[in-house]
Protein backbone atom coordinates (compact mmCIF):
# COMPACT_ATOMS: atom_id res chain seq x y z
CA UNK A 1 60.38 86.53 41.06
CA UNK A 2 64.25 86.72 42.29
CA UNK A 3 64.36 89.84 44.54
CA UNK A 4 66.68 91.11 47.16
CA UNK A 5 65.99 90.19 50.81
CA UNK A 6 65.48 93.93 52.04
CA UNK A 7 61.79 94.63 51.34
CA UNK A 8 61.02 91.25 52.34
CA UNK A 9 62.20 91.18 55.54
CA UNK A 10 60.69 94.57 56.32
CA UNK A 11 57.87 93.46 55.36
CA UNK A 12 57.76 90.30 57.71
CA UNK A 13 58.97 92.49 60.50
CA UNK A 14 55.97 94.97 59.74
CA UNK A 15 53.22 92.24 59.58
CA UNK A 16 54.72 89.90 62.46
CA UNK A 17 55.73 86.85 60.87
CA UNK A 18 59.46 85.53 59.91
CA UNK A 19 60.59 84.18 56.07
CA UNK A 20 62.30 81.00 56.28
CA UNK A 21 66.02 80.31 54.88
CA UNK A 22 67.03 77.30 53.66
CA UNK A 23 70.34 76.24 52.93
CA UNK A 24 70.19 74.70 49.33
CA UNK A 25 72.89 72.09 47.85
CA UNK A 26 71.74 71.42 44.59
CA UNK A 27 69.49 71.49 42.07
CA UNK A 28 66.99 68.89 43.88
CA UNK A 29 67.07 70.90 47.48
CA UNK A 30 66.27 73.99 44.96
CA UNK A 31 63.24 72.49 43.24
CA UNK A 32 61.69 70.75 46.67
CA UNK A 33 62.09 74.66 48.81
CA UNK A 34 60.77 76.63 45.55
CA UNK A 35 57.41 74.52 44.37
CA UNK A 36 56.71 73.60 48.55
CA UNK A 37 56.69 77.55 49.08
CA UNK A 38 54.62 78.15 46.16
CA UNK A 39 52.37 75.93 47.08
CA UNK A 40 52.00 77.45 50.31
CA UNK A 41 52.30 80.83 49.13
CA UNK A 42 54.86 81.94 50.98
CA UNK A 43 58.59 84.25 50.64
CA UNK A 44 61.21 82.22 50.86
CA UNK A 45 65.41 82.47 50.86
CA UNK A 46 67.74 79.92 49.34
CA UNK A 47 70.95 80.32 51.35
CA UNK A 48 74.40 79.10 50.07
CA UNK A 49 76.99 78.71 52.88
CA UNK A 50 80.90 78.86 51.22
CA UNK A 51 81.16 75.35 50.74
CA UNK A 52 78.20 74.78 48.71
CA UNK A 53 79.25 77.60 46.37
CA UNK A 54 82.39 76.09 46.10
CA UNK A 55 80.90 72.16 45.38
CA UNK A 56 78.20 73.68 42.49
CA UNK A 57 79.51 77.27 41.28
CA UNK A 58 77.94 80.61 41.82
CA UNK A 59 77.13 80.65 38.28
CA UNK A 60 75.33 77.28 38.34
CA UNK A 61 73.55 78.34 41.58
CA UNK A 62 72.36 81.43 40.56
CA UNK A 63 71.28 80.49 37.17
CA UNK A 64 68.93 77.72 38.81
CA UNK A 65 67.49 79.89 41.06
CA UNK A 66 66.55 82.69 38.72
CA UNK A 67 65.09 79.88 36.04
CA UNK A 68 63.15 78.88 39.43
CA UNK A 69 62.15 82.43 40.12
CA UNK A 70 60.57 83.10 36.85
CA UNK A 71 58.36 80.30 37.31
CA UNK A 72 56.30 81.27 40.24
CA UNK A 73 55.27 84.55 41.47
CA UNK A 74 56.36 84.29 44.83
CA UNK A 75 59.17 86.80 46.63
CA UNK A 76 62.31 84.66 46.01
CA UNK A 77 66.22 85.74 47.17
CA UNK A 78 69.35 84.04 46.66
CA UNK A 79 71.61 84.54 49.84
CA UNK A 80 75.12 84.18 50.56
CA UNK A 81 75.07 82.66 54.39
CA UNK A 82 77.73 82.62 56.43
CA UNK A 83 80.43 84.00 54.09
CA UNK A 84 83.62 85.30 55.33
CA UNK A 85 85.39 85.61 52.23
CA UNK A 86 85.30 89.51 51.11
CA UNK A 87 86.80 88.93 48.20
CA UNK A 88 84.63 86.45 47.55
CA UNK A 89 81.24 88.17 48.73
CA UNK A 90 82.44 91.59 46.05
CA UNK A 91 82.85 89.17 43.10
CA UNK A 92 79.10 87.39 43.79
CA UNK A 93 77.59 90.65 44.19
CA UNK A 94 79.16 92.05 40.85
CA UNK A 95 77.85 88.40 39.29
CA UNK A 96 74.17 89.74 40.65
CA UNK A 97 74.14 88.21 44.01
CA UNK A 98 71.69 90.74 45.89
CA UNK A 99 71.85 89.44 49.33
CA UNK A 100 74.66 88.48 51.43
CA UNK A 101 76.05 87.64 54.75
CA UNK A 102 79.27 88.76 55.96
CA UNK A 103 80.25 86.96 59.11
CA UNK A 104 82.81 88.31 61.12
CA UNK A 105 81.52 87.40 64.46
CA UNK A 106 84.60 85.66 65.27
CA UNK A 107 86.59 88.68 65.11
CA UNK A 108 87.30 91.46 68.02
CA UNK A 109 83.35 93.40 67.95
CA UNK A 110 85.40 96.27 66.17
CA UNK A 111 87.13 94.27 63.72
CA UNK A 112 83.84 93.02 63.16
CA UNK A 113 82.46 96.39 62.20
CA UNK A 114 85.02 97.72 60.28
CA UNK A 115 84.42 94.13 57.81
CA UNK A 116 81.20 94.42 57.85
CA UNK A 117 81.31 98.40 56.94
CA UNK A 118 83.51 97.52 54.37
CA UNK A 119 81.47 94.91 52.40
CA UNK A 120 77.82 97.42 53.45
CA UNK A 121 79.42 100.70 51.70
CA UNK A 122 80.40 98.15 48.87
CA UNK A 123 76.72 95.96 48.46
CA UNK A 124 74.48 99.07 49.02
CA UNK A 125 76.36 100.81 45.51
CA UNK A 126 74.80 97.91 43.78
CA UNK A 127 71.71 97.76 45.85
CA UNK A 128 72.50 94.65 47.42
CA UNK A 129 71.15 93.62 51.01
CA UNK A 130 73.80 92.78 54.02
CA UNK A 131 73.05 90.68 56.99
CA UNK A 132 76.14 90.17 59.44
CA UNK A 133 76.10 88.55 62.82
CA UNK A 134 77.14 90.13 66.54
CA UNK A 135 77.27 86.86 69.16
CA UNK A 136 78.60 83.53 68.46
CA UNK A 137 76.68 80.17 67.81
CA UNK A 138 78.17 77.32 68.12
CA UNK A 139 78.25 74.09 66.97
CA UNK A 140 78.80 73.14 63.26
CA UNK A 141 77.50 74.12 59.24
CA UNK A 142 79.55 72.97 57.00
CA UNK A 143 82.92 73.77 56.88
CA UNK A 144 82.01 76.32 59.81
CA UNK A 145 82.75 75.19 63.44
CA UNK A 146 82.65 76.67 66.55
CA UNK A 147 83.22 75.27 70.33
CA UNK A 148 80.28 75.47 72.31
CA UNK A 149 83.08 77.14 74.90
CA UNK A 150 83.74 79.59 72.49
CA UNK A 151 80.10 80.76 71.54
CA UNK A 152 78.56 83.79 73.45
CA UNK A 153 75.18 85.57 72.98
CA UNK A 154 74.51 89.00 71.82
CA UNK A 155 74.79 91.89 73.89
CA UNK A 156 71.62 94.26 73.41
CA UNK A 157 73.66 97.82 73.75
CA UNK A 158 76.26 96.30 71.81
CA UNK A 159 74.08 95.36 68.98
CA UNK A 160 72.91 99.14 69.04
CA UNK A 161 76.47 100.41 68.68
CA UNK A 162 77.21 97.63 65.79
CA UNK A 163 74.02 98.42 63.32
CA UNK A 164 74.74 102.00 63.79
CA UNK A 165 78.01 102.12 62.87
CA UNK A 166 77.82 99.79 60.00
CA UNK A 167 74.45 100.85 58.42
CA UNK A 168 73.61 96.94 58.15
CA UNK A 169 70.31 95.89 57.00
CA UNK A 170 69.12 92.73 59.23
CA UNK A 171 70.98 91.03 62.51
CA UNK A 172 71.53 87.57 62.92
CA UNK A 173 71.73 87.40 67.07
CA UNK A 174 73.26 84.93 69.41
CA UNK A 175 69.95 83.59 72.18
CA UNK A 176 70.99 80.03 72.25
CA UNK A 177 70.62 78.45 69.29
CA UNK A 178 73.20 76.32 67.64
CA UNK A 179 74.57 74.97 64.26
CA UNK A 180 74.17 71.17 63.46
CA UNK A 181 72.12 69.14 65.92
CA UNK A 182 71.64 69.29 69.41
CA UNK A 183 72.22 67.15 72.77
CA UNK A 184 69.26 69.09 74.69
CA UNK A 185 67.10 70.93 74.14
CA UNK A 186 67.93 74.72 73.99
CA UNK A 187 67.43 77.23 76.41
CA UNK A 188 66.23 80.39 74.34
CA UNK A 189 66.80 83.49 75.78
CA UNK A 190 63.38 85.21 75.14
CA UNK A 191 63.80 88.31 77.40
CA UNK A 192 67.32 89.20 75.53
CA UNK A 193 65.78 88.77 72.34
CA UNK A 194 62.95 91.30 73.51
CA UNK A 195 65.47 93.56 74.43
CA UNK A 196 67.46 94.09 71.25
CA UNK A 197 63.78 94.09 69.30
CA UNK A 198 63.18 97.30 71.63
CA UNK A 199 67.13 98.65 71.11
CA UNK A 200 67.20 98.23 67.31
CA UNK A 201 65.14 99.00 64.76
CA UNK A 202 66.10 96.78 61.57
CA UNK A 203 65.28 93.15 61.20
CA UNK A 204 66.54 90.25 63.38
CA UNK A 205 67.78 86.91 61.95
CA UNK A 206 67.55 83.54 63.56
CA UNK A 207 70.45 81.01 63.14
CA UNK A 208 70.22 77.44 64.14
CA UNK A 209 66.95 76.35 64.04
CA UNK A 210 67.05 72.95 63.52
CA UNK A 211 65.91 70.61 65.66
CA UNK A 212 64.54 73.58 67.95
CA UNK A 213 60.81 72.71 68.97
CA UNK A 214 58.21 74.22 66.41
CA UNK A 215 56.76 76.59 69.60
CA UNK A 216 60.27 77.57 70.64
CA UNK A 217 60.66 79.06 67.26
CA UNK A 218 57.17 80.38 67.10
CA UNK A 219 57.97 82.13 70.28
CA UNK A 220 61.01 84.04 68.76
CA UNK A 221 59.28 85.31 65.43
CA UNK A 222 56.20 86.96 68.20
CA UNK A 223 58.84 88.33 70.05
CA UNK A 224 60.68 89.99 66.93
CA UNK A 225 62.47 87.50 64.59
CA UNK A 226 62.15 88.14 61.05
CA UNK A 227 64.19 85.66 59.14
CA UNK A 228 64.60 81.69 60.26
CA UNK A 229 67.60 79.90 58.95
CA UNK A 230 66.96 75.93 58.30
CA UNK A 231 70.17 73.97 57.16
CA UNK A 232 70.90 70.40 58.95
CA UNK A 233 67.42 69.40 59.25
CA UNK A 234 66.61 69.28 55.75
CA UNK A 235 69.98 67.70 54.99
CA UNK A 236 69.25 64.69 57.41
CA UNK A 237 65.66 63.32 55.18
CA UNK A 238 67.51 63.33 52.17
CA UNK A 239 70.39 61.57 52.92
CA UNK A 240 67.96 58.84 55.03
CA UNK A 241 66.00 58.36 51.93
CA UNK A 242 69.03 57.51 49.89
CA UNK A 243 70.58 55.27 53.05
CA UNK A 244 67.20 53.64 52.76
CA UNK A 245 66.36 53.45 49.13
CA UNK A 246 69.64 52.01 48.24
CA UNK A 247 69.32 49.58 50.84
CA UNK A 248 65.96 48.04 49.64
CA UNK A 249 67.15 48.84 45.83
CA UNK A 250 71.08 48.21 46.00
CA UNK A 251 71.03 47.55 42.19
CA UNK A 252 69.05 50.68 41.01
CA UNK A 253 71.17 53.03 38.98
CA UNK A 254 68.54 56.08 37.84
CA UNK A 255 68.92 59.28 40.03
CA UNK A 256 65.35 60.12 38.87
CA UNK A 257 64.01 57.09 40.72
CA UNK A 258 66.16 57.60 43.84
CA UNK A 259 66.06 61.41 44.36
CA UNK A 260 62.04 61.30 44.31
CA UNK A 261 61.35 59.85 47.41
CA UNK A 262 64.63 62.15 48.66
CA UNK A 263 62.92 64.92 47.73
CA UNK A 264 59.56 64.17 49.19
CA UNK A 265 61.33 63.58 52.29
CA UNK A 266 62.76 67.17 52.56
CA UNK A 267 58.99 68.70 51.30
CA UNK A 268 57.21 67.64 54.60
CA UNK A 269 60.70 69.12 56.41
CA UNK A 270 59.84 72.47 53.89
CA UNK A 271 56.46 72.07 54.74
CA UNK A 272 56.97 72.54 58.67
CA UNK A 273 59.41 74.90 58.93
CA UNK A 274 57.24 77.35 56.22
CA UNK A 275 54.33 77.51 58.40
CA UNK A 276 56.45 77.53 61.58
CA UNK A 277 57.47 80.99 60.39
CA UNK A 278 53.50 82.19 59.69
CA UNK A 279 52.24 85.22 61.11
CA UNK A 280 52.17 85.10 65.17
CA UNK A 281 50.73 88.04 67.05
CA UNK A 282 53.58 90.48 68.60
CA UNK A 283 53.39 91.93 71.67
């Protein structure tokens, strides 16, 4: 069942586990996150960043998802990730979006709550979840980049200051994770992360998790994290498969034979990164 992100991230923060986001593409990357989390039983979020809404249409998109939805009784939410667009973010929420992300973190911290305000007092009329973001990861998703010079992380009193003034309904928080890939391993920063939990009260959201270590991870949903966001490391197995199929099978035509073994590359990906965000004892 579609539903909006709100209950279901309460509910994860209550019971001390995290529900993982994927970033979908299409109607393949839809299918594979959908039947893997219903086999494993588990809430999930299909996220859209701007330039995927722009390559297959909200319309398309959101049709998919609710056909998907109606299929399986699991919690399922469409989400607008990483969205800066206001315009944009009112016209998908009067379309039936019910959960989006309005990222000003780029702006001065009060421009940042006064657009985020904006687009709350709008999405709450139509019962409609926001998520914004206070820090600044960097690296790269999609069409979003950000120098690694130019990233900071999350102040705790700050983040206090922000949620109460703009009556936001989750957090995503700078600790040291990235977009896109990364050189080294990252240095999370556990105790600031414990810090917020203690300062604010509404749910925190992880960015950049892929290709941080499965513990790393497991570590920030004990210590408070209720939403995981998963984009580049699903993208990589499906475009391998393809590299790879059409490589051994240059003269094969048929999408249905070539996006199989795409898609069972991404379900093992799906697989990980569900149970990765399982219950873990808080402290």
């Amino acid at each position: 069942m579609l539903v909006s992100t709100r209950q279901m991230l309460l509910n994860a923060q209550k019971e001390g586990y995290a529900v993982p986001a994927f970033n979908i593409h299409n109607l393949e990357t839809i299918q594979v996150v959908v039947e893997t989390a219903n086999e494993m039983r588990s809430p999930v979020i299909l996220a859209a960043t701007p330039s995927t809404v722009k390559y297959a249409g909200i319309e398309y998109l959101m049709s998919m998802i609710e056909t998907a939805s109606n299929k399986y009784d699991i919690p399922i939410a469409f989400h607008l990730d990483h969205h800066e667009n206001v315009e944009d973010i009112k016209t998908a929420i009067k379309l039936g979006c019910k959960s989006v992300m309005i990222d000003a973190s780029h702006h001065a911290f009060e421009d940042n709550i006064k657009i985020v305000k904006d687009i709350v007092n709008f999405a709450h009329k139509y019962d409609v979840t926001v998520e914004a973001e206070l820090g600044k990861l960097g690296g790269q998703e999609d069409d979003l980049i950000v120098d690694e010079k130019d990233s900071f992380y999350t102040d705790p009193l700050s983040a206090v200051e922000f949620v109460n003034q703009t009556g936001v309904d989750s957090l995503a928080i700078a600790i040291g994770t990235a977009h896109g890939l990364y050189k080294v391993e990252p240095k999370l920063d556990y105790d600031r992360l414990k810090e917020i939990k203690k300062l604010v009260s509404i749910p925190l959201v992880l960015h950049g998790a892929s290709g941080v270590p499965f513990d790393s991870v497991r570590e920030t949903v004990k210590e408070g994290i209720c939403k995981v966001n998963i984009a580049t490391e699903l993208k990589i197995p499906f475009a391998t498969s393809l590299k790879d199929f059409f490589e051994n099978n240059p003269n094969e035509s048929d999408p249905r034979k070539y996006l199989v073994p795409a898609k069972n590359a991404m379900k093992a990906v799906v697989m990980n990164k569900i149970d990765m965000c399982k219950s873990s004892k808080r402290v």
